[in-house]
C-alpha atoms as a PDB file:
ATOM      1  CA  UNK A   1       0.000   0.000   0.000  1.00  0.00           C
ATOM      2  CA  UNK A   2       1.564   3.496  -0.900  1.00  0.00           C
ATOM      3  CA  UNK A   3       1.160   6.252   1.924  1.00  0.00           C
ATOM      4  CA  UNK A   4       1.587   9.660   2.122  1.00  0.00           C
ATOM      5  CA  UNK A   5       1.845  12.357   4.479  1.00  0.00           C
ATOM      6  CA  UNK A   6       0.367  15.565   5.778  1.00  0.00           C
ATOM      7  CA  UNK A   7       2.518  17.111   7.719  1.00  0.00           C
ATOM      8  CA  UNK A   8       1.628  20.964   8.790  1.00  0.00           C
ATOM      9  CA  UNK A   9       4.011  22.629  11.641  1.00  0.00           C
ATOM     10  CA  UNK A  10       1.685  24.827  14.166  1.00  0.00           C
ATOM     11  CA  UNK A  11       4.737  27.899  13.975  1.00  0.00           C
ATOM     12  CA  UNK A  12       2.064  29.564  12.285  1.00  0.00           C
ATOM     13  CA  UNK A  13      -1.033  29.067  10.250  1.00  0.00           C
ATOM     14  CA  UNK A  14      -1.796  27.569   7.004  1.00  0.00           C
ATOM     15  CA  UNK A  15      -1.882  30.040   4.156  1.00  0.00           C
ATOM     16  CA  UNK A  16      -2.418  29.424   0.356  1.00  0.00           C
ATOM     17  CA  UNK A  17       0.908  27.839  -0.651  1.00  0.00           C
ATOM     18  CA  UNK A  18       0.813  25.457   2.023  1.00  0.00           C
ATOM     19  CA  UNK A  19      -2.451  24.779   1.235  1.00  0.00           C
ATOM     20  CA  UNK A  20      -1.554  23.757  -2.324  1.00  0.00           C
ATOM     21  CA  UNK A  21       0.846  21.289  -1.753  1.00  0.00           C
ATOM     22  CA  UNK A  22      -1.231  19.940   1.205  1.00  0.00           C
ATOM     23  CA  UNK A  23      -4.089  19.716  -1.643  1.00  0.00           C
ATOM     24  CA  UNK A  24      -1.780  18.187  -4.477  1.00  0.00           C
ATOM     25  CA  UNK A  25      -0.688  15.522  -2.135  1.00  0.00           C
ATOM     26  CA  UNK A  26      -3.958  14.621  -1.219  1.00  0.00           C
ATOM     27  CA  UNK A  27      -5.214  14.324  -5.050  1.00  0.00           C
ATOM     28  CA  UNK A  28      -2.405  12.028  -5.570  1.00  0.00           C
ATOM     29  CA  UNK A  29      -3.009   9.607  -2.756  1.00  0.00           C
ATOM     30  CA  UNK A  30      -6.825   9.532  -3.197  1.00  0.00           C
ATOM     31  CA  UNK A  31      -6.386   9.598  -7.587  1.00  0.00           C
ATOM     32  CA  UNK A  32      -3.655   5.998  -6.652  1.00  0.00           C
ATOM     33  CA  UNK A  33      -5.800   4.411  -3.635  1.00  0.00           C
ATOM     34  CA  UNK A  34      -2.888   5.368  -1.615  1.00  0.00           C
ATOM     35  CA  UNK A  35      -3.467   5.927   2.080  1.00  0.00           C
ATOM     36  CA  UNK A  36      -2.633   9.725   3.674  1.00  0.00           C
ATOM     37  CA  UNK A  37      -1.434   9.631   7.345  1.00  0.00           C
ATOM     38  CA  UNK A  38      -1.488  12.943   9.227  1.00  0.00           C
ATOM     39  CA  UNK A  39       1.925  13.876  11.430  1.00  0.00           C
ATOM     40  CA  UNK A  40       1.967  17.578  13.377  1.00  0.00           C
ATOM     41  CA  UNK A  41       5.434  18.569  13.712  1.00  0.00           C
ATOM     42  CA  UNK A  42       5.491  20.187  16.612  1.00  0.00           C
ATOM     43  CA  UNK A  43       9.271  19.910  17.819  1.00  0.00           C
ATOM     44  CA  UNK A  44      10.225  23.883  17.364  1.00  0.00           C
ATOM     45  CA  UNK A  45       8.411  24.286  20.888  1.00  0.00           C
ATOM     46  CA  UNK A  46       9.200  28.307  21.543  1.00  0.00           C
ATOM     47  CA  UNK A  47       7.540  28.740  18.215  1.00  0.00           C
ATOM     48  CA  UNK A  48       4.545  26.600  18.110  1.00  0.00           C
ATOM     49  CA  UNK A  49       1.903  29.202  18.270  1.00  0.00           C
ATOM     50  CA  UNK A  50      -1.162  28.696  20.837  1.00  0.00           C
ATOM     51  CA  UNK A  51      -3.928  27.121  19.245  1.00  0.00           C
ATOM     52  CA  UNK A  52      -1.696  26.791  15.868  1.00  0.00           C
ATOM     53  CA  UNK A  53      -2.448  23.225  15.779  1.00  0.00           C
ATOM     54  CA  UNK A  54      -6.214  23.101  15.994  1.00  0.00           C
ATOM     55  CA  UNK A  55      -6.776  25.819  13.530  1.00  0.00           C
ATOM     56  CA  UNK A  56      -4.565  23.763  10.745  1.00  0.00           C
ATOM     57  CA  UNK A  57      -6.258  20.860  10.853  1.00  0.00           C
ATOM     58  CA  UNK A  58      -9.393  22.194  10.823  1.00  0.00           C
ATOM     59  CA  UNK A  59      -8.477  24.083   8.145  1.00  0.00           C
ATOM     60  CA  UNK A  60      -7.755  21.077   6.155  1.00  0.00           C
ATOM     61  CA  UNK A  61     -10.957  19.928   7.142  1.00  0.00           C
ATOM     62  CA  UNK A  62     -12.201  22.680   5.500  1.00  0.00           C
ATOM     63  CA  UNK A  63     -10.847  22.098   2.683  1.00  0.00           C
ATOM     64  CA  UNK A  64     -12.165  19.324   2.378  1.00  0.00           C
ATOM     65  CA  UNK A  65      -9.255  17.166   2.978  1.00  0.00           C
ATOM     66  CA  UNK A  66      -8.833  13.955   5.387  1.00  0.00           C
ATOM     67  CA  UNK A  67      -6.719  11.331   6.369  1.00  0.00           C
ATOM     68  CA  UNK A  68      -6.404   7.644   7.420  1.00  0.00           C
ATOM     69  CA  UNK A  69      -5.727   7.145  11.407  1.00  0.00           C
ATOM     70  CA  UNK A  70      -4.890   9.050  13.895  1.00  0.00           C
ATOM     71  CA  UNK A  71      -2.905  11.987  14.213  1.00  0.00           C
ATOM     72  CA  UNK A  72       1.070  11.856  15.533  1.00  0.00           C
ATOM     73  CA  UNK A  73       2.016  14.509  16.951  1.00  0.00           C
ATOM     74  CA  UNK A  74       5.970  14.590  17.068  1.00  0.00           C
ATOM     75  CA  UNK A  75       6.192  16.358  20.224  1.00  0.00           C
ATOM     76  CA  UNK A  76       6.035  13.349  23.017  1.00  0.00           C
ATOM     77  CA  UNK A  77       8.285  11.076  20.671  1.00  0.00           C
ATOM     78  CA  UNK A  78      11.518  12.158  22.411  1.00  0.00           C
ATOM     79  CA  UNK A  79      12.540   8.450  23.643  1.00  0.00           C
ATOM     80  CA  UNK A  80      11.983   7.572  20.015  1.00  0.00           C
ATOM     81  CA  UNK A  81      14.208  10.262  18.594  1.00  0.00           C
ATOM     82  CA  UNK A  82      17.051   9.244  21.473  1.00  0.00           C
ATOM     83  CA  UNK A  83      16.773   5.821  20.223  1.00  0.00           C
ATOM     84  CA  UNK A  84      17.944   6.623  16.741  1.00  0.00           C
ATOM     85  CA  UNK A  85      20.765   9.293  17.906  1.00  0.00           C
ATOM     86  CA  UNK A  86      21.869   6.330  20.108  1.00  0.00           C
ATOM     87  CA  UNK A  87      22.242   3.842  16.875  1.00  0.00           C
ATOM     88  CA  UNK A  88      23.973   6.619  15.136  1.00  0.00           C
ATOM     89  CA  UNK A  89      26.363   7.555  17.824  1.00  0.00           C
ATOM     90  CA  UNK A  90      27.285   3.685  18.268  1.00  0.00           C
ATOM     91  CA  UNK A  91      28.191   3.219  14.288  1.00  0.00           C
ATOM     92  CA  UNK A  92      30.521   6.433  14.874  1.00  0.00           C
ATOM     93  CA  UNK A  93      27.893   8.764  11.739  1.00  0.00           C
ATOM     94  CA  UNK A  94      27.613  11.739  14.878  1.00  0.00           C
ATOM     95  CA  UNK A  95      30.406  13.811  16.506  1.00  0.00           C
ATOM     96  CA  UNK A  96      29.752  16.671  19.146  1.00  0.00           C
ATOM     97  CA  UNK A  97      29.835  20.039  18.200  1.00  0.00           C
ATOM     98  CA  UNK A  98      29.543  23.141  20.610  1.00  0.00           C
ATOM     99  CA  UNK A  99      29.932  25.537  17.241  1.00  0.00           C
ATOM    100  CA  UNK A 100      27.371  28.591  17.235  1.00  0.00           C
ATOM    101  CA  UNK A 101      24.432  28.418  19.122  1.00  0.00           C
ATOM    102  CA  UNK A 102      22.075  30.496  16.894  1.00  0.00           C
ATOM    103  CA  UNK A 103      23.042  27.697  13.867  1.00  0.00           C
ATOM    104  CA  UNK A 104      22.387  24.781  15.490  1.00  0.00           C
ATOM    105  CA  UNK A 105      18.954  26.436  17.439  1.00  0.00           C
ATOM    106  CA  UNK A 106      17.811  27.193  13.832  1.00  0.00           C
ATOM    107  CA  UNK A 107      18.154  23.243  12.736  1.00  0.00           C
ATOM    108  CA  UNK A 108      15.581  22.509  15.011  1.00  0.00           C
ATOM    109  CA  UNK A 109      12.872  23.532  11.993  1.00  0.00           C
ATOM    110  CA  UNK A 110      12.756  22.663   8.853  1.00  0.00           C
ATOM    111  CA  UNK A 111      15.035  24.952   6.288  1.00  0.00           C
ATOM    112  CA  UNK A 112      13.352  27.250   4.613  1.00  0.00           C
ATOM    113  CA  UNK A 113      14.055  28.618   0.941  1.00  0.00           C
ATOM    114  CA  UNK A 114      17.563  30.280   1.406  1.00  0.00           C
ATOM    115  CA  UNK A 115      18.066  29.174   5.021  1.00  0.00           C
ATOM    116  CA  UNK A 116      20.556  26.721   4.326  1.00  0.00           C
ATOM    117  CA  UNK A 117      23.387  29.048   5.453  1.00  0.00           C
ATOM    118  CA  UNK A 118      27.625  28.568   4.522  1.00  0.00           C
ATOM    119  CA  UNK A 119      28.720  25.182   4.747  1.00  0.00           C
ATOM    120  CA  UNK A 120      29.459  24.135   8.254  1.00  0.00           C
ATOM    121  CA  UNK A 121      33.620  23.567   8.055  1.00  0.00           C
ATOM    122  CA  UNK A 122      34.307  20.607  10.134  1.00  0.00           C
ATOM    123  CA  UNK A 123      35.172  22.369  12.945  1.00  0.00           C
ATOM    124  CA  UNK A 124      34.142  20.280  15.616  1.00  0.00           C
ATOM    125  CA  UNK A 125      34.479  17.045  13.076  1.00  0.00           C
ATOM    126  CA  UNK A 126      37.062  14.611  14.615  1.00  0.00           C
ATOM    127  CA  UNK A 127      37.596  17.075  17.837  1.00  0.00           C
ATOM    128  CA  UNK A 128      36.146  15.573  20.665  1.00  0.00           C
ATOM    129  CA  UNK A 129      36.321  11.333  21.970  1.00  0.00           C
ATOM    130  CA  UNK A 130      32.962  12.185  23.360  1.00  0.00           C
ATOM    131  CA  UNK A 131      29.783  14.271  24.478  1.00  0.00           C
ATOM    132  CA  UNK A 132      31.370  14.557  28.017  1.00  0.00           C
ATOM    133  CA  UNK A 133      34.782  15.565  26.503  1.00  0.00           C
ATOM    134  CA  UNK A 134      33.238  18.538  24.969  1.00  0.00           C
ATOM    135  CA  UNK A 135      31.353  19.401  27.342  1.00  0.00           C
ATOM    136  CA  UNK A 136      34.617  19.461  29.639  1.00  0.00           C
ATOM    137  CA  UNK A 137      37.066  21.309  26.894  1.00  0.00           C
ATOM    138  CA  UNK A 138      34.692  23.938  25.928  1.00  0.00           C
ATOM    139  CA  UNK A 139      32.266  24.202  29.334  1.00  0.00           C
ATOM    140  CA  UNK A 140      29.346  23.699  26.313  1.00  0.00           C
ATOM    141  CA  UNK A 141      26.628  21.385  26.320  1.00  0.00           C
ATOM    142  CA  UNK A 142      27.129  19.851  22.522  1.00  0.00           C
ATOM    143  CA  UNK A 143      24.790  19.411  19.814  1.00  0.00           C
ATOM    144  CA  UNK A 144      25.111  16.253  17.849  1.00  0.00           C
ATOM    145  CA  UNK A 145      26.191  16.777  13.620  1.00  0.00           C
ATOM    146  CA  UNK A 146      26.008  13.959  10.923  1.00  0.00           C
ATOM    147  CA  UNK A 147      29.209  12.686   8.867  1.00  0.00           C
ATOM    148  CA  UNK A 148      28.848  13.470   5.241  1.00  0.00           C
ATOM    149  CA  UNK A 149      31.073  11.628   3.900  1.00  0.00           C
ATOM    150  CA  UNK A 150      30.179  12.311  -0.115  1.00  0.00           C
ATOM    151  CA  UNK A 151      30.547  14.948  -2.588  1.00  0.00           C
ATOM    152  CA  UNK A 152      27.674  14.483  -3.950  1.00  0.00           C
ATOM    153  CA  UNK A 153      24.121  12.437  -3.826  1.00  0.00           C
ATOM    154  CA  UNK A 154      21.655  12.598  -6.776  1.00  0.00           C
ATOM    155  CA  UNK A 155      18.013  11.219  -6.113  1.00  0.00           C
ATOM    156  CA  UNK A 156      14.631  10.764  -9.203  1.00  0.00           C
ATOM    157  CA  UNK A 157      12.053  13.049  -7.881  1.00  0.00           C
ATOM    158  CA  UNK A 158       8.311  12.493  -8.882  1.00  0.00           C
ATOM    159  CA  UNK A 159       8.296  16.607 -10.300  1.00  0.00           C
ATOM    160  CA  UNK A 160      11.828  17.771 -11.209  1.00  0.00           C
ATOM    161  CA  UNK A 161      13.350  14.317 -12.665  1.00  0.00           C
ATOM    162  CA  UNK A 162      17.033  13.003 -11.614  1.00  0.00           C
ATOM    163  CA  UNK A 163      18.155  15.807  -9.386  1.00  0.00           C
ATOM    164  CA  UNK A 164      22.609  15.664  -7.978  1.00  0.00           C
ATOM    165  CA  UNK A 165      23.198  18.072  -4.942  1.00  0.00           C
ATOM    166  CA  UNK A 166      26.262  18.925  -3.694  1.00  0.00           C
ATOM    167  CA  UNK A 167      26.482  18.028  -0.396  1.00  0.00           C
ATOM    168  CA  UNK A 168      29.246  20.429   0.604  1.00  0.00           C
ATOM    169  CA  UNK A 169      27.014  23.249  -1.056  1.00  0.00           C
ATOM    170  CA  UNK A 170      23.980  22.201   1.014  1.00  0.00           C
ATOM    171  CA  UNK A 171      25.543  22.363   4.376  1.00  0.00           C
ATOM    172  CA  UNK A 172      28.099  19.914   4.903  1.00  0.00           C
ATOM    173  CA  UNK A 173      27.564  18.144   8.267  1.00  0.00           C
ATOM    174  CA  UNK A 174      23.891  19.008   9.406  1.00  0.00           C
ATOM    175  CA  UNK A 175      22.842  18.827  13.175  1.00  0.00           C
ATOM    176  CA  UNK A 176      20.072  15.769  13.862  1.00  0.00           C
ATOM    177  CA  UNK A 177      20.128  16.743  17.809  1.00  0.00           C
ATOM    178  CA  UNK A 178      20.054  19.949  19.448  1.00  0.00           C
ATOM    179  CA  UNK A 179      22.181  20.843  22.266  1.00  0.00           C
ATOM    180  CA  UNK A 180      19.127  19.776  24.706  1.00  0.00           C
ATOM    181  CA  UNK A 181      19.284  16.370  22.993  1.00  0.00           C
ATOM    182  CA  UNK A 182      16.058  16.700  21.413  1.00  0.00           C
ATOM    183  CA  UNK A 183      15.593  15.801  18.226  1.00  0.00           C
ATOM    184  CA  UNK A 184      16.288  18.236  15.053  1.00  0.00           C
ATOM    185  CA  UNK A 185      14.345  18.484  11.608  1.00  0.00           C
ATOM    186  CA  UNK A 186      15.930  16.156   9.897  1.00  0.00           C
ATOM    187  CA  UNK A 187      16.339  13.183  12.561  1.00  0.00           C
ATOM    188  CA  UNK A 188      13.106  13.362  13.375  1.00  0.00           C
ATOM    189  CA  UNK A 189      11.443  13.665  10.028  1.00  0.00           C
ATOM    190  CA  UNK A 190      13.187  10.441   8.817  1.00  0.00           C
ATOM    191  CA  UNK A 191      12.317   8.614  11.891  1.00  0.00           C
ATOM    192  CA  UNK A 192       8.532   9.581  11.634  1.00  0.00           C
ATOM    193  CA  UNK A 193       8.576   9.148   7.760  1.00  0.00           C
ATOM    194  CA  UNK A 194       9.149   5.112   8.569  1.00  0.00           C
ATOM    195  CA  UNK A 195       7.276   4.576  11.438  1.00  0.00           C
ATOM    196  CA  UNK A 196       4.243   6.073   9.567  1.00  0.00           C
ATOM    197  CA  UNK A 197       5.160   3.439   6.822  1.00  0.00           C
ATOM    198  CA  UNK A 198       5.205   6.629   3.888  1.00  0.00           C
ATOM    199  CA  UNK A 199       6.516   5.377   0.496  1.00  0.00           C
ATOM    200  CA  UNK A 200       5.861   8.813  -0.598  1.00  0.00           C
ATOM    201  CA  UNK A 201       6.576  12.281   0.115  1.00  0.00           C
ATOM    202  CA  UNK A 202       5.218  15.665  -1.276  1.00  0.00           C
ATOM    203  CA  UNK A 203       6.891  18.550  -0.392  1.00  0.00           C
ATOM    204  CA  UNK A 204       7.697  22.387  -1.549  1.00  0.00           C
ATOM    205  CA  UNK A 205      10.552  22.183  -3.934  1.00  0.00           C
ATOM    206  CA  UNK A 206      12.570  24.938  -1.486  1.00  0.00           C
ATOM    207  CA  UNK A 207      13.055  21.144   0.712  1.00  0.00           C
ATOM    208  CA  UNK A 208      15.104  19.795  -2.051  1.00  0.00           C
ATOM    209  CA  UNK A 209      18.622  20.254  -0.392  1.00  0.00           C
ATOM    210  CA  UNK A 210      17.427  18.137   2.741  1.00  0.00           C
ATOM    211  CA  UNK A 211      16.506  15.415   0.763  1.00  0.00           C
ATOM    212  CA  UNK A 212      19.744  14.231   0.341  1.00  0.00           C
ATOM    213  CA  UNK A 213      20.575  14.326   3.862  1.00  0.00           C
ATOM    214  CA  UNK A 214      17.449  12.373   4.372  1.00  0.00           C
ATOM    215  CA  UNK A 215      18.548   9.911   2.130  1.00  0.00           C
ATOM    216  CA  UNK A 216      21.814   9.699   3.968  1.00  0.00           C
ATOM    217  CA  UNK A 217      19.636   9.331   7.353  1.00  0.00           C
ATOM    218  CA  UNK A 218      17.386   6.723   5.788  1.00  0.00           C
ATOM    219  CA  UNK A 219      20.757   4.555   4.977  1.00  0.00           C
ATOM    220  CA  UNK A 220      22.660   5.003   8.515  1.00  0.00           C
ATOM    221  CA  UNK A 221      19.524   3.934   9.981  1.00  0.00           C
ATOM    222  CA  UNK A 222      18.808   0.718   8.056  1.00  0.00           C
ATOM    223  CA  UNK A 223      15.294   2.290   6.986  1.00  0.00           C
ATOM    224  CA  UNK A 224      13.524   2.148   4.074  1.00  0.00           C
ATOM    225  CA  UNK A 225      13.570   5.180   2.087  1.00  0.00           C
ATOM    226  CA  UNK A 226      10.746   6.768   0.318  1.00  0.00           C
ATOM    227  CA  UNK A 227      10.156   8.435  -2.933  1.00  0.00           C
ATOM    228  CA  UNK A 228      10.681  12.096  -3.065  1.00  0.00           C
ATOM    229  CA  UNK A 229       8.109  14.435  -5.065  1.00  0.00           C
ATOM    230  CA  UNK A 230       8.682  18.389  -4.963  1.00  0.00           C
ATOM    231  CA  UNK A 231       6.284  21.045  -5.901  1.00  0.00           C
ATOM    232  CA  UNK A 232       6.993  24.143  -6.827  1.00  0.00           C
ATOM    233  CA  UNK A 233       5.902  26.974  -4.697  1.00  0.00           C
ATOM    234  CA  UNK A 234       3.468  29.667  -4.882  1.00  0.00           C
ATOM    235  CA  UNK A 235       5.198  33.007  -4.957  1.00  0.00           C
ATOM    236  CA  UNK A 236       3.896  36.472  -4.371  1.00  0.00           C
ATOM    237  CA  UNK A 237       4.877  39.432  -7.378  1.00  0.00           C
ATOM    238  CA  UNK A 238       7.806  40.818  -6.141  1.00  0.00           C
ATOM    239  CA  UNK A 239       9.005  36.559  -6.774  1.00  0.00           C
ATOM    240  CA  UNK A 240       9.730  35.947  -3.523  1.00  0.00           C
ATOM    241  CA  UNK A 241       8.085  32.870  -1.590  1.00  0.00           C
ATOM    242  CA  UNK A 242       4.318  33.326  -0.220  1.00  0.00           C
ATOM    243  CA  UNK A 243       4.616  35.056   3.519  1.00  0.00           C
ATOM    244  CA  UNK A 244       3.010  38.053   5.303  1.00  0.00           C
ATOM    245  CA  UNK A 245       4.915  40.548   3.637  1.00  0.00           C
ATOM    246  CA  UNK A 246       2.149  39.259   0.454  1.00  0.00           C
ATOM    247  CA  UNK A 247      -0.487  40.784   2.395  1.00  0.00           C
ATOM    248  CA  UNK A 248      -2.854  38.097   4.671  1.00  0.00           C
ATOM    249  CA  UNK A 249      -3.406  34.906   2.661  1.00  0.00           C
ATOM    250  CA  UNK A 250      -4.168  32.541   5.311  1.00  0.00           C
ATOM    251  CA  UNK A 251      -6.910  30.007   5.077  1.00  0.00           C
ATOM    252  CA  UNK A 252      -8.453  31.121   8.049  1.00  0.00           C
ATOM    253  CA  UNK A 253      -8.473  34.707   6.887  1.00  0.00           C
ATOM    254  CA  UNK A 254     -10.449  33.866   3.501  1.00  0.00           C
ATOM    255  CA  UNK A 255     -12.822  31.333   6.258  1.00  0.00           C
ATOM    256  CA  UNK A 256     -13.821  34.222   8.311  1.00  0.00           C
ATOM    257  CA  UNK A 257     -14.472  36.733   6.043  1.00  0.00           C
ATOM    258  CA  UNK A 258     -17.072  34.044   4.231  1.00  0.00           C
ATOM    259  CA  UNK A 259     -14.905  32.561   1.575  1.00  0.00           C
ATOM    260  CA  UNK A 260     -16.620  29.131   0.427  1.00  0.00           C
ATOM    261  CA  UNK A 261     -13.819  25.953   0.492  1.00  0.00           C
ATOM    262  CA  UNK A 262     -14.592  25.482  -3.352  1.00  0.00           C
ATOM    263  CA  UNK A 263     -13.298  28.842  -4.208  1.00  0.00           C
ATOM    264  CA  UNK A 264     -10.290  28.517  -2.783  1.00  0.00           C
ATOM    265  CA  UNK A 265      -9.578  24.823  -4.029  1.00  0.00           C
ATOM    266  CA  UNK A 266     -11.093  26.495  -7.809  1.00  0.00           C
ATOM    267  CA  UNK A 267      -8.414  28.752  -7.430  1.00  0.00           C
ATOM    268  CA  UNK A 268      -5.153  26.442  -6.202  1.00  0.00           C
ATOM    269  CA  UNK A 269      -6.749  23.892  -8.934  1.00  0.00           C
ATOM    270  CA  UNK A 270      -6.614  26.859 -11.682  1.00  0.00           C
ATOM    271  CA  UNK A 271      -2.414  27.505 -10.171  1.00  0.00           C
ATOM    272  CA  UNK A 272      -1.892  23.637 -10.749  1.00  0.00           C
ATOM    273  CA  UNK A 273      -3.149  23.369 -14.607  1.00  0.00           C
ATOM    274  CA  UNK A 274      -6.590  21.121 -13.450  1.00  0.00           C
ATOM    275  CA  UNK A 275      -8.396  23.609 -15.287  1.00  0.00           C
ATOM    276  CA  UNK A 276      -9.718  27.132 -15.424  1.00  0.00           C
ATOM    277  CA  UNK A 277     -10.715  29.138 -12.472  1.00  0.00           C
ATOM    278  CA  UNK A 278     -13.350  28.230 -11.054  1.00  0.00           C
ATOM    279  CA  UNK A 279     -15.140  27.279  -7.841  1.00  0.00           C
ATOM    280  CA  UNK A 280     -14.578  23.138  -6.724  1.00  0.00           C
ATOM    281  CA  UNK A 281     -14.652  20.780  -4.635  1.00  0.00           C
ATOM    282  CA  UNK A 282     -11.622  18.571  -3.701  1.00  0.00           C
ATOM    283  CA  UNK A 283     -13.249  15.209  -4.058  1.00  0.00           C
ATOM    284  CA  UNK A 284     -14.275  16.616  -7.730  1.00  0.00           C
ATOM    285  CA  UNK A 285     -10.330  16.704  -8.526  1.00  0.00           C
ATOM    286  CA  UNK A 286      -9.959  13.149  -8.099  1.00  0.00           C
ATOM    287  CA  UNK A 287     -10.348  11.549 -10.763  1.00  0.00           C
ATOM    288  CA  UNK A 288      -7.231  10.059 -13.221  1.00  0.00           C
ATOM    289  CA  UNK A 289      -4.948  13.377 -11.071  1.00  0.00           C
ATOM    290  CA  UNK A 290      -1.558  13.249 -12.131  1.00  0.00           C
ATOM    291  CA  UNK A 291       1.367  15.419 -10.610  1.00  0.00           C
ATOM    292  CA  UNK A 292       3.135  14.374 -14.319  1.00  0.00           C
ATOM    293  CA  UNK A 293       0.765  17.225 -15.927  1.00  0.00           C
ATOM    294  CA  UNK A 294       1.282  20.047 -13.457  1.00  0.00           C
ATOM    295  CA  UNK A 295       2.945  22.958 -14.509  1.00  0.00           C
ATOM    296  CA  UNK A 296       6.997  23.492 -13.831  1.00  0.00           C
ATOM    297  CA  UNK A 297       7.298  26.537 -13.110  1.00  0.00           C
ATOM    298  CA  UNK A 298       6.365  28.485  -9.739  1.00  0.00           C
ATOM    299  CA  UNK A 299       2.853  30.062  -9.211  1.00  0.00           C
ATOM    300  CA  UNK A 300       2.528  33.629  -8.524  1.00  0.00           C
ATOM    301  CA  UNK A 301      -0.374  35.169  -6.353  1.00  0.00           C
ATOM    302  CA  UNK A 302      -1.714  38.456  -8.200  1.00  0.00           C
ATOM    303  CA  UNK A 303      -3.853  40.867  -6.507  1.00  0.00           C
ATOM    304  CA  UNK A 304      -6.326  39.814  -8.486  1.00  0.00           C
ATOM    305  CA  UNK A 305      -6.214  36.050  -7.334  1.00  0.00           C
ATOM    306  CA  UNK A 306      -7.214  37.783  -3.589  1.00  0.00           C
ATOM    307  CA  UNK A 307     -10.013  39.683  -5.369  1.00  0.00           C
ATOM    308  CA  UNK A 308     -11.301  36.975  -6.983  1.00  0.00           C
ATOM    309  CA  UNK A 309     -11.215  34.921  -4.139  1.00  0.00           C
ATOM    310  CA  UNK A 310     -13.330  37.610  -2.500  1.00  0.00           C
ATOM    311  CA  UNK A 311     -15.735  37.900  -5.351  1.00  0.00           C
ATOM    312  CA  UNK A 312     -14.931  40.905  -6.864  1.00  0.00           C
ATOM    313  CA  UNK A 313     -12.739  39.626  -9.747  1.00  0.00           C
END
């Protein structure tokens, strides 16, 4: 059985390019039979957002979206995250590092489009016999990096076809464990992505560089890897990626000032080449969906998109 995954983060709330990829992924599960499993990633604790969680997945509700089981929530998973670190640590893939706090704070989310930063340099690589050694040399509690060990690592993805990043480019050695021990982005993602038994996942194409280092993950672990599928994203005019600065385009906005769910899955539909503007349902996208036919290139939101989601355009 092929699975997929939903996987909103409660940091803040859903707004209309989220809500197209959650959309797309859900046509292509329910379009295959495939199964759609719901995850919250809630590790980023001081910036989950009171009541963030609630108001996502009713939004998806709203959208008319669902999924199979219950939810996970990622947040009381800790003893499963140690577990991993643990097998990692004992085939010698981690090393402590005490380098910059703000970088390894930030690896606690995922990266956003441009976050990737310089390439970490090895400091720490090599540096310490232990956790308790750097702790003592330095007076710092460590975080815990990855070995990457290659140049390079290409992958086929579902969208953009046989994709080669260069690890070095992308980062280097990443951090899978904050300095607290809990689990970062990337650890935890690949951890969740097997236990939830997903052979396939959708995702905004600014996520390509940590698929490789997912892939590496997947392989120190001795877990099975799944396919990789990325979207491109919705943009506003000035070509930057969808955010406040676009003016408010979050789901619940649109809900509370009336919007019907069909308009704003007519208009996402319309951004994704299933046809011409127009108010939908969901369910009535089904059919023989195919993420082969959607368009390449990114989506941008016009002013008249908000109009027209408000009836005036």
């Amino acid at each position: 059985m092929n699975r997929t995954r939903l996987a909103p983060s409660p940091t803040g709330a859903l707004h209309l390019g989220n809500a197209r990829t959650f959309l797309l992924t859900w046509l292509w599960a329910r379009a295959r039979g495939a199964e759609v499993v719901m995850r919250v990633e809630d590790l980023d604790g001081p910036r989950v957002k009171r009541g963030a969680v609630e108001e996502a997945l009713e939004d998806l509700r709203w959208l008319g979206l669902d999924w199979d089981g219950e939810v996970l929530f990622q947040s009381p998973r800790a003893a499963v995250y140690e577990d991993a670190l643990a097998r990692l640590r004992a085939a010698g893939r981690v090393y402590p590092c005490v380098c910059t706090r703000q970088e390894i704070e930030a690896a606690a989310s995922a990266p956003n489009e441009g976050d990737e930063g310089p390439p970490y340099p090895g400091t720490c690589r090599g540096r310490f016999a232990s956790a308790d050694d750097a702790e003592r040399a330095t007076g710092r509690t460590p975080a815990w990096r990855f070995r990457v060990d290659e140049a390079a690592r290409a992958f086929d993805d579902g969208v953009l076809g046989l994709v080669t990043r260069d690890l070095a480019r992308d980062g280097g050695d990443f951090v899978v464990a904050k300095k607290t021990g809990e689990a970062a982005y990337q650890l935890a993602v690949v951890v969740d992505d097997a236990a939830q038994g997903v052979t396939d996942v959708i995702r905004g194409d600014d996520l390509v560089p940590s698929t490789p280092r997912q892939l590496l993950l997947f392989e120190a672990l001795g877990l099975p890897a799944p396919r990789f599928a990325h979207l491109p994203l919705v943009r506003g005019e000035d070509g930057r990626r969808l955010a406040k600065r676009h003016g408010d385009t979050r789901l619940s906005h649109y809900r509370a000032l009336g919007v019907r769910p069909e308009r704003v899955v007519g208009l996402l539909a319309a951004w994704s080449g299933l046809g011409a503007r127009a108010a939908v349902a969901a369910r009535d996208l089904v059919g023989d969906f195919d993420l082969a036919r959607l368009p390449r290139g990114d989506v941008t939101f016009h002013a008249a998109d908000d109009r027209w989601l408000l009836g005036a355009g």
